[in-house]
N, C-alpha and C. Protein backbone atom coordinates (compact mmCIF):
# COMPACT_ATOMS: atom_id res chain seq x y z
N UNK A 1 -12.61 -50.25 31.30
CA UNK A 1 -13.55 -49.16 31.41
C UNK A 1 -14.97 -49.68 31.20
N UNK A 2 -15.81 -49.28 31.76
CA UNK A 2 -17.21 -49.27 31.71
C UNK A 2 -18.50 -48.58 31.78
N UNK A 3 -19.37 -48.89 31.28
CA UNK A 3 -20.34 -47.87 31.82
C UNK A 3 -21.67 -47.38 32.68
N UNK A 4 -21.58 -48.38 33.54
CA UNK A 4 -22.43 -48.60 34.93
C UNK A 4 -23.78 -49.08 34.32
N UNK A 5 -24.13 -49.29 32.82
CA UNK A 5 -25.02 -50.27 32.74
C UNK A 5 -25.20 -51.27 33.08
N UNK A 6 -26.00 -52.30 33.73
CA UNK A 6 -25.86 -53.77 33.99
C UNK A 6 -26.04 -54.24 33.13
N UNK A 7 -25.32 -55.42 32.85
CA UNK A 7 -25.65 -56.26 31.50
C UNK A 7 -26.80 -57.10 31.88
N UNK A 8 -26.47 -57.47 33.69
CA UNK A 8 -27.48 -58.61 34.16
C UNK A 8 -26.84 -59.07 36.00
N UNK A 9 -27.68 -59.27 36.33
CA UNK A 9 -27.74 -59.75 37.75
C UNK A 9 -26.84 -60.94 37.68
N UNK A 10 -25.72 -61.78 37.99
CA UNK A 10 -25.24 -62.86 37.80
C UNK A 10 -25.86 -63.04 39.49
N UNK A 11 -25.25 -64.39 39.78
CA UNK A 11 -25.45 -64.90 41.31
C UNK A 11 -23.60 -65.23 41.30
N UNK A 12 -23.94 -65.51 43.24
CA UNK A 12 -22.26 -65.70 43.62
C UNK A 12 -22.38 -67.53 43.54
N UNK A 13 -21.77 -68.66 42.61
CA UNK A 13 -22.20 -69.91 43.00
C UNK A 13 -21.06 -70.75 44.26
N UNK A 14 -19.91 -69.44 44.52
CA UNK A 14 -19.09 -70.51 45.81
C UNK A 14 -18.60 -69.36 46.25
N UNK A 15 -17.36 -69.38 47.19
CA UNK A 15 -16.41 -68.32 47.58
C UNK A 15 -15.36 -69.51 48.13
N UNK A 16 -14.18 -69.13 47.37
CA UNK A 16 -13.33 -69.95 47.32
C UNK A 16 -12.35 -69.20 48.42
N UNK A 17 -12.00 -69.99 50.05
CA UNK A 17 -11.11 -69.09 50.44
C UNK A 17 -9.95 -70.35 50.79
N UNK A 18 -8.40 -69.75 51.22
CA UNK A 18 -7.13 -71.05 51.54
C UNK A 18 -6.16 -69.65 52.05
N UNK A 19 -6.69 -69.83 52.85
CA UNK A 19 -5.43 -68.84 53.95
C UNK A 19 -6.28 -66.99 53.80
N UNK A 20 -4.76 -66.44 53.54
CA UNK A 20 -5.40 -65.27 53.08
C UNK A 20 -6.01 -65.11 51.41
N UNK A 21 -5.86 -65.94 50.93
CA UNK A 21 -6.38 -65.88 49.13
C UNK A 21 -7.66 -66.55 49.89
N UNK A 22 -8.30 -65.80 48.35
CA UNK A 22 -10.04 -65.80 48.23
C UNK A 22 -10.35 -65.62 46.90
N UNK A 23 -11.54 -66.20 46.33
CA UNK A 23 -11.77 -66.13 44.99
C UNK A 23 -13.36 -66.15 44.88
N UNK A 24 -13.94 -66.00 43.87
CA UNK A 24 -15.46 -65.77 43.88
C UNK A 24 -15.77 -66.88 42.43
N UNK A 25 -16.86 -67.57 42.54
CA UNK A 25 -17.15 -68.20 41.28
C UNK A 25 -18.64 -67.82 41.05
N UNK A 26 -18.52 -67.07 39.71
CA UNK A 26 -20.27 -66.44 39.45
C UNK A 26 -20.71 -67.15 38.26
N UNK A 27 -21.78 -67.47 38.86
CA UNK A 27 -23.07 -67.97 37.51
C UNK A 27 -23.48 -66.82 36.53
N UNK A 28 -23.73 -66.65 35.67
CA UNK A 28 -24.12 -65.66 34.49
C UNK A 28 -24.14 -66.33 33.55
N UNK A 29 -25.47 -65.54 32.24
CA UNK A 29 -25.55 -65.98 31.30
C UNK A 29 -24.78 -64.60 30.44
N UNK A 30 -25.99 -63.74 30.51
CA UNK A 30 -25.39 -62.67 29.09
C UNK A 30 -23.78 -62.35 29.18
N UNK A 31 -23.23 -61.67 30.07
CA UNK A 31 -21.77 -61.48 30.31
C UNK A 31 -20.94 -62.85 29.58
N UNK A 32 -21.39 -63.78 29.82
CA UNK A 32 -20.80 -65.38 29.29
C UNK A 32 -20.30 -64.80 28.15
N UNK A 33 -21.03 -64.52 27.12
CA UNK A 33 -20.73 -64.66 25.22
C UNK A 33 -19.56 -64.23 25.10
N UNK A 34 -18.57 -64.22 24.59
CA UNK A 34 -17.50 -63.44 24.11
C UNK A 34 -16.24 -63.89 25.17
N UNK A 35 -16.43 -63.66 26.27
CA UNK A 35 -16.19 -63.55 27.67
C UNK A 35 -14.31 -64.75 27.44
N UNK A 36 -13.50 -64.31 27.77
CA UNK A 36 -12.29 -64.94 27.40
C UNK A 36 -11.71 -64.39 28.99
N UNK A 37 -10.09 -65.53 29.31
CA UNK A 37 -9.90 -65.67 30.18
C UNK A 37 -8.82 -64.25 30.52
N UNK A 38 -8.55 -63.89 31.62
CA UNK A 38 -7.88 -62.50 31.59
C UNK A 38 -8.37 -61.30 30.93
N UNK A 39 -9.94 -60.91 30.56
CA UNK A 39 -10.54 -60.23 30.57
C UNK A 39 -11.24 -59.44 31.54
N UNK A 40 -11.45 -58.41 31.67
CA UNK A 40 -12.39 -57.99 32.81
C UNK A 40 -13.21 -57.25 32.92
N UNK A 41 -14.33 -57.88 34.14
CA UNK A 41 -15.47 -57.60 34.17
C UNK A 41 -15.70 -56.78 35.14
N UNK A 42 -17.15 -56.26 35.69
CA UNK A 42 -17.21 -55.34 36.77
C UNK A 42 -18.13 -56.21 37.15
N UNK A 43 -17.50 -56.56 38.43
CA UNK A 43 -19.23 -57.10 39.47
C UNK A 43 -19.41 -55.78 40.92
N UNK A 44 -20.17 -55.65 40.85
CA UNK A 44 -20.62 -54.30 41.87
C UNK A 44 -20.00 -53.16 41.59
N UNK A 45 -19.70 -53.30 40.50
CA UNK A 45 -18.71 -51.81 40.53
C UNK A 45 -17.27 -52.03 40.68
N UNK A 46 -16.78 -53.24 41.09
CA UNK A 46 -15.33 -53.47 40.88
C UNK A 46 -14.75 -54.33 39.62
N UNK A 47 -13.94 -53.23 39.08
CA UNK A 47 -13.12 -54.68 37.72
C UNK A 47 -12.24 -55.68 38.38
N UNK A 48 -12.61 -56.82 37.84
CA UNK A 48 -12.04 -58.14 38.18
C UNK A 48 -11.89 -58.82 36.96
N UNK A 49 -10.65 -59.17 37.48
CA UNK A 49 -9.71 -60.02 36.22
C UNK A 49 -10.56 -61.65 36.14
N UNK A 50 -10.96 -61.84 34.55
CA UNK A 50 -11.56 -63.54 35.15
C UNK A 50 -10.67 -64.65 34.95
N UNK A 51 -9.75 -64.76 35.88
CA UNK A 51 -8.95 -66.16 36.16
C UNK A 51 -9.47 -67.65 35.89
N UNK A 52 -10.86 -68.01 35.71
CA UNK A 52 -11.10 -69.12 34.88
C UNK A 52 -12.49 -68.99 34.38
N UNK A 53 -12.61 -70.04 33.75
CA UNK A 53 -13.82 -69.80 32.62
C UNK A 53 -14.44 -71.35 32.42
N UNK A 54 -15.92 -71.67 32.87
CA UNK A 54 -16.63 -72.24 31.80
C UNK A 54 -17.83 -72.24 31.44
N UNK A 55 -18.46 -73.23 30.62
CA UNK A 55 -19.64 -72.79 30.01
C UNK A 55 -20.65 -71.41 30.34
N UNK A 56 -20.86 -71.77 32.00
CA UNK A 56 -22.15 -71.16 32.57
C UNK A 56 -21.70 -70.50 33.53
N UNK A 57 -20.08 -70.21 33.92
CA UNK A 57 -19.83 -69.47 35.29
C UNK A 57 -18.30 -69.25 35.11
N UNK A 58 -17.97 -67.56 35.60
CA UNK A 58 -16.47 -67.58 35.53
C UNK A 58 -16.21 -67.27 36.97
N UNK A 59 -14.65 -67.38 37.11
CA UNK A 59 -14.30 -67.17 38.42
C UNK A 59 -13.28 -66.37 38.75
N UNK A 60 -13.63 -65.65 39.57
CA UNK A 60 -12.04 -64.39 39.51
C UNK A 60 -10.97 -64.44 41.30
N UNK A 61 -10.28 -63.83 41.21
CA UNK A 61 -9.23 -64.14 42.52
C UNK A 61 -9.80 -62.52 43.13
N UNK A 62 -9.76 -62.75 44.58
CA UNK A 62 -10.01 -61.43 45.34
C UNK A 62 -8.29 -60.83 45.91
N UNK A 63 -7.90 -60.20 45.93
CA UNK A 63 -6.81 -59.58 46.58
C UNK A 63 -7.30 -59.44 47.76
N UNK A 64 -6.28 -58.70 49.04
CA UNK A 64 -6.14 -58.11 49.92
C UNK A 64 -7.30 -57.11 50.10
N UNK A 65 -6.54 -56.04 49.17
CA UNK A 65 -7.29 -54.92 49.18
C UNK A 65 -8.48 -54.89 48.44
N UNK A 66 -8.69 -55.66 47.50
CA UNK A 66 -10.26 -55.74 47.21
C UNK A 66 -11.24 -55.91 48.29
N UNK A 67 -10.69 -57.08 49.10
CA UNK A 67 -11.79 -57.25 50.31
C UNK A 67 -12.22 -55.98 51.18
N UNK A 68 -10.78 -55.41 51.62
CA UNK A 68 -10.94 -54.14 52.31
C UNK A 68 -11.69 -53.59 51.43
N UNK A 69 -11.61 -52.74 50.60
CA UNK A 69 -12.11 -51.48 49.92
C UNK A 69 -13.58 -51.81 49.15
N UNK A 70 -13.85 -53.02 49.06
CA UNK A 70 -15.11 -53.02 48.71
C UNK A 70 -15.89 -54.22 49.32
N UNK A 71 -16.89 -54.49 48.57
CA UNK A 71 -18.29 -55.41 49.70
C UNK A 71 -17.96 -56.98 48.71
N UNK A 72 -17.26 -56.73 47.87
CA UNK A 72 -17.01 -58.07 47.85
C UNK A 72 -16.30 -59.58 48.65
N UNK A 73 -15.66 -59.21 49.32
CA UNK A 73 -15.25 -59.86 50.25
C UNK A 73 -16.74 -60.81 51.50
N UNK A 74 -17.64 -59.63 51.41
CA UNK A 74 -18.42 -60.03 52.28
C UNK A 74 -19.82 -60.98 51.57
N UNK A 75 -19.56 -61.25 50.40
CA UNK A 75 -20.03 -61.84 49.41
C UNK A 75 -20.62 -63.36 49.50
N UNK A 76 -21.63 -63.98 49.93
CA UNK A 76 -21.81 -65.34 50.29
C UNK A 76 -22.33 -66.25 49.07
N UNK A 77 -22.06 -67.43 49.19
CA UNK A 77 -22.74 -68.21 47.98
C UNK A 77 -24.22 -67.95 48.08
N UNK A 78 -25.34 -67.45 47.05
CA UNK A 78 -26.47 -67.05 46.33
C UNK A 78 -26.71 -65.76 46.67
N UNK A 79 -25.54 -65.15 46.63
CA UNK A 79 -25.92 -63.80 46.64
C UNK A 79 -25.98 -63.06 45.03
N UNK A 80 -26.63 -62.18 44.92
CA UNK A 80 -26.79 -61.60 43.14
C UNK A 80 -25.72 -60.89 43.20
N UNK A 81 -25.73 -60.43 42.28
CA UNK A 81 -24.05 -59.39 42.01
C UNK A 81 -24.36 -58.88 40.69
N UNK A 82 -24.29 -57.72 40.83
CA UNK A 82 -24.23 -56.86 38.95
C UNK A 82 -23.11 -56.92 38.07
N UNK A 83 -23.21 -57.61 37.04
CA UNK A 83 -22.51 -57.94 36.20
C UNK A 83 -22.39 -57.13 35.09
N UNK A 84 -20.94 -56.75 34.54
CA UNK A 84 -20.97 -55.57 33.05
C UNK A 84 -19.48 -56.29 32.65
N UNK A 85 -20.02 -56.37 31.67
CA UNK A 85 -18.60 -56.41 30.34
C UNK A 85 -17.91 -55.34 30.27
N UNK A 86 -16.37 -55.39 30.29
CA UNK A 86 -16.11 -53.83 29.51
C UNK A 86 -16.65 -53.16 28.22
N UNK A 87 -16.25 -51.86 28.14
CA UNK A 87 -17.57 -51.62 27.28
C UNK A 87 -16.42 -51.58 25.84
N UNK A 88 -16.74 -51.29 24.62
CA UNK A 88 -16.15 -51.48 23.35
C UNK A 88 -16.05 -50.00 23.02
N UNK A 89 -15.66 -49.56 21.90
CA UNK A 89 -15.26 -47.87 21.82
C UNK A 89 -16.10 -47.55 20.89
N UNK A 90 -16.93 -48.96 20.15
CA UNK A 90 -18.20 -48.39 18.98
C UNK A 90 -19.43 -48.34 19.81
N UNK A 91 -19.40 -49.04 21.06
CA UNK A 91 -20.82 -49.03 22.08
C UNK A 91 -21.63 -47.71 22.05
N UNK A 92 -22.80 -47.67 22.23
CA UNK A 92 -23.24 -46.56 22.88
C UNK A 92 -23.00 -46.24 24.54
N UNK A 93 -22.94 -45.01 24.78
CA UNK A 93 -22.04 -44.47 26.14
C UNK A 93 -23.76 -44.00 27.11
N UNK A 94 -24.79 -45.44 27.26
CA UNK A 94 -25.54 -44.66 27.75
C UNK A 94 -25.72 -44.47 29.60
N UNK A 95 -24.45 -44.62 29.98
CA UNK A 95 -24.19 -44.15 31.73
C UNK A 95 -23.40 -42.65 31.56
N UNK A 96 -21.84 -43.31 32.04
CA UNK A 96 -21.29 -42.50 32.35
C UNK A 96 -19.72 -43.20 32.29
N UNK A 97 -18.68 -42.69 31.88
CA UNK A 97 -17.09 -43.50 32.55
C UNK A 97 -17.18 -44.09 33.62
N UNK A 98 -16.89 -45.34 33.70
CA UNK A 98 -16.83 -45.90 35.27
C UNK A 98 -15.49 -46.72 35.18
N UNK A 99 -14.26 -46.27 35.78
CA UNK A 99 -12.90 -47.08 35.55
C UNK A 99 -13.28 -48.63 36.25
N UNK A 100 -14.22 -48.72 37.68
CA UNK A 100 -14.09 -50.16 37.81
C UNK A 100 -13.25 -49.81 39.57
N UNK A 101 -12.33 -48.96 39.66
CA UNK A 101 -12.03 -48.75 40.81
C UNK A 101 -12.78 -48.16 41.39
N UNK A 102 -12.97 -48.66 42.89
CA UNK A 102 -14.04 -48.64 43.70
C UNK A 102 -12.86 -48.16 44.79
N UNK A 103 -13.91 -45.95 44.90
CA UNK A 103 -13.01 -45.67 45.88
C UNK A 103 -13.61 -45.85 47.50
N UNK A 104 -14.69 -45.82 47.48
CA UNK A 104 -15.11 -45.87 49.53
C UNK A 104 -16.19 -46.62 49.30
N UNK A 105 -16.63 -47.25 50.27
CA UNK A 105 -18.14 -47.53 50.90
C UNK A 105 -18.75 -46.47 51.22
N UNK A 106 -20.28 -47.01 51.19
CA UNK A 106 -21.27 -45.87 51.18
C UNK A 106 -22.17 -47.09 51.85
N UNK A 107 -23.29 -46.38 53.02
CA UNK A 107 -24.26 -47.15 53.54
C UNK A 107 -25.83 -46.67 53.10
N UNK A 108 -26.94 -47.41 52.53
CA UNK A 108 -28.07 -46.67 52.82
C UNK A 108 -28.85 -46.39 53.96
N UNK A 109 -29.02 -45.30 53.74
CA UNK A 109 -29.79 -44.75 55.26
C UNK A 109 -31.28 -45.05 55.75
N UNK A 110 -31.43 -44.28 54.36
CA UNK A 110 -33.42 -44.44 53.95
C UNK A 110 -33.82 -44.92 52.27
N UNK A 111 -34.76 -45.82 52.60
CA UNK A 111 -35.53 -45.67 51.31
C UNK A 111 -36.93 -45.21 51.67
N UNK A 112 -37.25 -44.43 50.28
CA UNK A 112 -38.65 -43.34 50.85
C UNK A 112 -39.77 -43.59 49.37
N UNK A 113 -40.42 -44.72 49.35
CA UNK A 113 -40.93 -44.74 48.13
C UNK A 113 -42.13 -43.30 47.73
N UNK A 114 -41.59 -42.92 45.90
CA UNK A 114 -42.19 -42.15 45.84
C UNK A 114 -42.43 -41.88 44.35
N UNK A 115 -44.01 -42.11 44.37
CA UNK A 115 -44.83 -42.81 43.37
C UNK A 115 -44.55 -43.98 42.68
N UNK A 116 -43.96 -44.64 41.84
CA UNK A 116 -43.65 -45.83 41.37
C UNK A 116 -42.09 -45.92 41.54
N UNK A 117 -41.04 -45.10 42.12
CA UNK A 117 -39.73 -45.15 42.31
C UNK A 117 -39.57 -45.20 43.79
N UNK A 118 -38.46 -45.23 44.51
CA UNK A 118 -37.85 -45.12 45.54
C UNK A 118 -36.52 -44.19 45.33
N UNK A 119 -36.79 -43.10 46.14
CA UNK A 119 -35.57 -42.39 46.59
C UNK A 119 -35.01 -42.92 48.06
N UNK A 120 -33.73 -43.30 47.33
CA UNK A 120 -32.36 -43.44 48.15
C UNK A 120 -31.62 -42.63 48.62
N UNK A 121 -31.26 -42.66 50.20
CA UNK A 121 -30.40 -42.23 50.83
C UNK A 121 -29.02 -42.58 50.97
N UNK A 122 -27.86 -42.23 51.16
CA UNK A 122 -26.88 -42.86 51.00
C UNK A 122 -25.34 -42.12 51.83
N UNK A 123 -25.06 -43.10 52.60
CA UNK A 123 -24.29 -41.86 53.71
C UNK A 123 -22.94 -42.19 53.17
N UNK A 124 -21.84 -41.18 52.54
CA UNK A 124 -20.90 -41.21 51.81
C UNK A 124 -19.57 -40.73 52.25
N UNK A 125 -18.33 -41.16 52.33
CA UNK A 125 -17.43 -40.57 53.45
C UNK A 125 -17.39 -38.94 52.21
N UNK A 126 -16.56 -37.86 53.14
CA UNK A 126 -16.35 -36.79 52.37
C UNK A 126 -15.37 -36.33 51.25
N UNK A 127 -14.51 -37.34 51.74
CA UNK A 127 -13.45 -37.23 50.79
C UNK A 127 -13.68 -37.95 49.58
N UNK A 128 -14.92 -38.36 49.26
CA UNK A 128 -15.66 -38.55 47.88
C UNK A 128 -16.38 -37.82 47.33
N UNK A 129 -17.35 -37.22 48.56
CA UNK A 129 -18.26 -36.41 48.34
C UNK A 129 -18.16 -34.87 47.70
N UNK A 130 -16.52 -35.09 47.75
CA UNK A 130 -16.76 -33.45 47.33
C UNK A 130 -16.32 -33.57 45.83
N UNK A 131 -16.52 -34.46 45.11
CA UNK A 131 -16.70 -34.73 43.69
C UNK A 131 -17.82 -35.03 42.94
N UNK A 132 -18.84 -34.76 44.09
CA UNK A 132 -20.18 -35.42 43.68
C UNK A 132 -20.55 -33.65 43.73
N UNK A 133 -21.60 -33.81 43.10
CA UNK A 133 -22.59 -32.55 42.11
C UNK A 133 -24.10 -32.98 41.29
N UNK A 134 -24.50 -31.94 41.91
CA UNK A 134 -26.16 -32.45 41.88
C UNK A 134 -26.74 -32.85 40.37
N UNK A 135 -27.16 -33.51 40.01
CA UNK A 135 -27.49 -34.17 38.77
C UNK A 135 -26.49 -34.58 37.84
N UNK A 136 -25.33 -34.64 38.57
CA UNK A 136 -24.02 -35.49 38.19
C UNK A 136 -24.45 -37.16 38.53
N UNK A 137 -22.85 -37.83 38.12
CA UNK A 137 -23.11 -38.98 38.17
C UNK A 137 -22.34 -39.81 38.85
N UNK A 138 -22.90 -40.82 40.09
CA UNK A 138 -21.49 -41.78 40.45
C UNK A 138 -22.24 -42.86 40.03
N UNK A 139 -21.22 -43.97 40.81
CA UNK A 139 -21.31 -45.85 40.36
C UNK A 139 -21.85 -45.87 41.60
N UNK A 140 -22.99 -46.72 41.39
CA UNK A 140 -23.08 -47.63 43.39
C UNK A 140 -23.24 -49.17 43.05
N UNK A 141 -22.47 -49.52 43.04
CA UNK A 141 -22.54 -51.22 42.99
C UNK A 141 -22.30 -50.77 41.88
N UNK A 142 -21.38 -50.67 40.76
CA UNK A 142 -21.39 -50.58 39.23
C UNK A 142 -22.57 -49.91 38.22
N UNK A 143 -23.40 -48.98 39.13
CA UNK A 143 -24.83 -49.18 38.72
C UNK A 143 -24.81 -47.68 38.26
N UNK A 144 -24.71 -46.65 37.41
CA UNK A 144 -24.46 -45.27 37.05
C UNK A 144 -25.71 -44.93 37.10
N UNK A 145 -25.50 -43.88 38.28
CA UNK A 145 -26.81 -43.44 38.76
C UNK A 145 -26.76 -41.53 38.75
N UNK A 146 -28.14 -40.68 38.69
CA UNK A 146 -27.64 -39.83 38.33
C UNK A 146 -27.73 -39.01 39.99
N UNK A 147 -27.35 -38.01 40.48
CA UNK A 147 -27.46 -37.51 42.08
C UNK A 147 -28.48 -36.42 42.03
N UNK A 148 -29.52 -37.03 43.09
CA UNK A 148 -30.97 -35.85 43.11
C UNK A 148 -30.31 -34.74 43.94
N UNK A 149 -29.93 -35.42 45.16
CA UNK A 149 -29.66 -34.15 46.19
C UNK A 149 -28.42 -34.31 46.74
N UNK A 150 -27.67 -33.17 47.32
CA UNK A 150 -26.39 -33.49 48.13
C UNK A 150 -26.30 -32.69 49.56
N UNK A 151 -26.02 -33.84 50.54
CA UNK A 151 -25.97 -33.28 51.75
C UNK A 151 -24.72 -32.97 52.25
N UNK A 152 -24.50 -32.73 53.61
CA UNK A 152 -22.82 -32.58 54.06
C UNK A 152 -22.11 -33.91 54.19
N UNK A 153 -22.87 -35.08 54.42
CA UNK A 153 -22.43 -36.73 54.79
C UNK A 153 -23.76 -37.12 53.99
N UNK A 154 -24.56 -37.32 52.82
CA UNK A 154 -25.41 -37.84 52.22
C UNK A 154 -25.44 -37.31 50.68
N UNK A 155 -25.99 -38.11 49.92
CA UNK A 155 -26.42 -37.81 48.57
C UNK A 155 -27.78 -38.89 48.65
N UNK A 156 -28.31 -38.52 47.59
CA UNK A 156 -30.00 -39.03 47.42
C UNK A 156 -29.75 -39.68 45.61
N UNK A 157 -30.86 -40.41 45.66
CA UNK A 157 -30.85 -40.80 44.37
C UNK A 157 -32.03 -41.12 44.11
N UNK A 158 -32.56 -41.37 42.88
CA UNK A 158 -34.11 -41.87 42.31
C UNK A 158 -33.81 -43.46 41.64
N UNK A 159 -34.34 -44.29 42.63
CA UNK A 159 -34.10 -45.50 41.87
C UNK A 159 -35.50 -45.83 40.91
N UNK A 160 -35.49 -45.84 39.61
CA UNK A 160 -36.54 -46.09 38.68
C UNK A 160 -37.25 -47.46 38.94
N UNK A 161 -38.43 -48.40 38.47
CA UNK A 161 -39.03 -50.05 38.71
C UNK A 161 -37.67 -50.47 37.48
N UNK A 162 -37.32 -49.99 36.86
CA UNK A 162 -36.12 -50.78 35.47
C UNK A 162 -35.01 -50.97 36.17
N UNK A 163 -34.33 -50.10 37.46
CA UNK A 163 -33.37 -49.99 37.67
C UNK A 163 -33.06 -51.06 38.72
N UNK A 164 -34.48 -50.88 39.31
CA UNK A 164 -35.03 -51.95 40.91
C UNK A 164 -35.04 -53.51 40.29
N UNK A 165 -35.55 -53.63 38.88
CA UNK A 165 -35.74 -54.86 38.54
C UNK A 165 -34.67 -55.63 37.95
N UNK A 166 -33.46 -54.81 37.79
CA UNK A 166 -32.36 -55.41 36.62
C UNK A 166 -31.17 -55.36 37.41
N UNK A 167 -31.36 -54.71 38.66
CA UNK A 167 -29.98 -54.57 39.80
C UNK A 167 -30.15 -54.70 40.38
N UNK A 168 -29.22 -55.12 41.46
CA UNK A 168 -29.08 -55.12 43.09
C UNK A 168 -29.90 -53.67 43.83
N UNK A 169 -29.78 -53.19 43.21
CA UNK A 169 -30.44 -51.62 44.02
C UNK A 169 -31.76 -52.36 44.37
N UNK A 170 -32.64 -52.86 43.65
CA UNK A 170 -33.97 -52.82 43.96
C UNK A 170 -33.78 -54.21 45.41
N UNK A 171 -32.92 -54.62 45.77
CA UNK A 171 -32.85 -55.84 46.58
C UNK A 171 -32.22 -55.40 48.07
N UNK A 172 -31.40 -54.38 47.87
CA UNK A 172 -30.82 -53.67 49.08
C UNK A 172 -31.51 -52.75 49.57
N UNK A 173 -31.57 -53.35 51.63
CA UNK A 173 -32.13 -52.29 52.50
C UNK A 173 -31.59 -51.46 52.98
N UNK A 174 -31.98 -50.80 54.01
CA UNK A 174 -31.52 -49.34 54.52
C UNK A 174 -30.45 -50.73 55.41
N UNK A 175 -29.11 -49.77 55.35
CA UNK A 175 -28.28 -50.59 56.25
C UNK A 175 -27.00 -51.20 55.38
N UNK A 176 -27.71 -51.56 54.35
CA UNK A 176 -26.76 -52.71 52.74
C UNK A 176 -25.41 -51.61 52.82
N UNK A 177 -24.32 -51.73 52.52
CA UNK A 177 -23.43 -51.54 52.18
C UNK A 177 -23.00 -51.83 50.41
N UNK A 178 -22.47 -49.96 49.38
CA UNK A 178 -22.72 -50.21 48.78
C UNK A 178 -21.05 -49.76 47.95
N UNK A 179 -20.63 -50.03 46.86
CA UNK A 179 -19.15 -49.89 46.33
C UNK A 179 -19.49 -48.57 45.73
N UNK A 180 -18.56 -47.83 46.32
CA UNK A 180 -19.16 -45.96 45.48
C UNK A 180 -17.76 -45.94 44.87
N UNK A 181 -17.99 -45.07 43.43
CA UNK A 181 -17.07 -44.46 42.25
C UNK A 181 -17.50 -43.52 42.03
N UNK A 182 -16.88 -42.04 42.59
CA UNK A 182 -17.06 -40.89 41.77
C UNK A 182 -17.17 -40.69 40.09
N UNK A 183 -17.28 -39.81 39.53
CA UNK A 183 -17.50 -39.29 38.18
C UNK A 183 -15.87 -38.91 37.74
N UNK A 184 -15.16 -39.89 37.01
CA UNK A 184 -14.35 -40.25 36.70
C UNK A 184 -13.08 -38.43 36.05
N UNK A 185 -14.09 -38.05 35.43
CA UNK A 185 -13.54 -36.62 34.80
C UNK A 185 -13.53 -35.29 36.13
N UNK A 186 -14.99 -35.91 37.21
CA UNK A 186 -14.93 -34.65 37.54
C UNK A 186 -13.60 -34.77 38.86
N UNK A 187 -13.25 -36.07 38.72
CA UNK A 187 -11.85 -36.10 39.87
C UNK A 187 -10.49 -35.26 39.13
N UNK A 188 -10.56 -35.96 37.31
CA UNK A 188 -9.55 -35.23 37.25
C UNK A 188 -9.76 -33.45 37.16
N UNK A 189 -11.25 -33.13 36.74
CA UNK A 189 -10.69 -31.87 36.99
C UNK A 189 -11.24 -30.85 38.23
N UNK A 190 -11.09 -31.67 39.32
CA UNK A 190 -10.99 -31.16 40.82
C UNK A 190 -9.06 -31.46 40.75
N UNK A 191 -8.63 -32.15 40.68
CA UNK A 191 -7.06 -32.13 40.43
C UNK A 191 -6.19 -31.23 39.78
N UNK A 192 -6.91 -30.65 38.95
CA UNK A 192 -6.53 -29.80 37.78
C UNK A 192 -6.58 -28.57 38.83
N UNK A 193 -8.05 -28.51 38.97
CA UNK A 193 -8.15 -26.99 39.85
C UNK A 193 -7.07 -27.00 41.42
N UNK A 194 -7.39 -28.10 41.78
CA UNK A 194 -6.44 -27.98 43.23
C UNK A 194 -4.96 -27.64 43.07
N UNK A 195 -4.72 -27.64 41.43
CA UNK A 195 -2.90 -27.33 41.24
C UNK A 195 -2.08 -28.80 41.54
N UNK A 196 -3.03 -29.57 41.60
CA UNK A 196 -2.27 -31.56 41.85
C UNK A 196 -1.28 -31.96 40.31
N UNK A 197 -1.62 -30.73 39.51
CA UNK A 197 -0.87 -31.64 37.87
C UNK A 197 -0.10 -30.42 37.21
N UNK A 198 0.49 -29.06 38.34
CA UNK A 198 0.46 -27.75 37.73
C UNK A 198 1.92 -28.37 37.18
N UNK A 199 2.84 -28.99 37.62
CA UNK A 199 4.05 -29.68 37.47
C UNK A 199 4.65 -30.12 36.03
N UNK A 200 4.97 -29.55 34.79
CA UNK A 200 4.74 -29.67 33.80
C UNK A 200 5.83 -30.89 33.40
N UNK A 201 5.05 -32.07 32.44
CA UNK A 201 6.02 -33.29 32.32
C UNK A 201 7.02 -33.29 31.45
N UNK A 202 8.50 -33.14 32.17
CA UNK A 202 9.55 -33.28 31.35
C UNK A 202 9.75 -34.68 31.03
N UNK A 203 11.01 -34.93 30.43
CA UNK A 203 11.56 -35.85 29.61
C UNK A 203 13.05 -36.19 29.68
């Protein structure tokens, strides 16, 4: 679990591919400390298991479906990547729940700078969108952001100069492809209401 804070921008330093397996090796400092092997981290918004470890860079294995379902796959050596530790249960909670599963892609449309921020456009399939709610919260790249506006195929966002300077957001153009995570509670209780859990658990 996490909480769409960035700890820090890591970089990608290889992409390890041998058939269909693929693996990513990232440079980072802060994420480093603590950092043990079979732990996991979030880079863009996806948790990844870290399969090896040293001093100045860990390295994790991509699956199948990681590639599909998110932008890591398309990942080249010196590319940045947002890096988060899982979070601890004494932490302060200052995002939002972010499990780390990354359910759709999302593209930006427009950026519209306005006054010292940029509002983001962001074209979102629907079968996400209808968990999103205006000054609610999703993940974009791991990044817990809060939602200005909601369209029928769009949501908007306010990217802050803190948010532009410490993440990938401030580096991606109209076009970037980005890892979207709904608001973790408000799925389960769109589930709740749809009658998806009315099924009471026997034993």
């Amino acid at each position: 679990m996490f909480t769409g804070i960035i700890e820090e921008m890591g970089r990608v330093e290889a992409v390890v591919s041998q058939g269909e397996n693929s693996g990513l090796r990232i440079a980072a400092k802060i994420v480093m400390a603590g950092l043990q092997t079979g732990e996991s981290v979030s880079i863009n918004g996806a948790c990844m298991t870290v399969s090896d470890l040293e001093e100045k860079h860990f390295s994790c294995d991509l699956s199948p479906e990681t590639r599909r379902l998110t932008n890591l796959g398309d990942l080249q050596a010196g590319d940045p990547v947002n890096l988060e530790r899982a979070m601890r249960l004494n932490d302060r909670l200052g995002g939002h729940m972010v499990s780390g599963h990354v359910e759709a892609l999302g593209k930006i449309i427009t950026k519209t700078p306005q006054g010292n921020a940029v509002i983001m456009t962001i074209e979102v399939p629907a079968a996400l969108l209808k968990y999103c709610v205006p000054k609610g919260s999703i993940a974009l790249d791991g990044v817990s952001m809060t939602i200005n506006e909601l369209r029928e195929t769009r949501l908007s966002i306010c990217v802050i100069p803190h948010t532009a300077e410490m993440t990938t957001l401030g580096l991606k153009g109209v076009g970037a492809v980005l890892n979207l995570e709904s608001d973790l509670i408000g799925r389960y209780v769109a589930r709740l209401l749809e009658g998806g859990l009315a099924t009471p658990y026997t034993t």
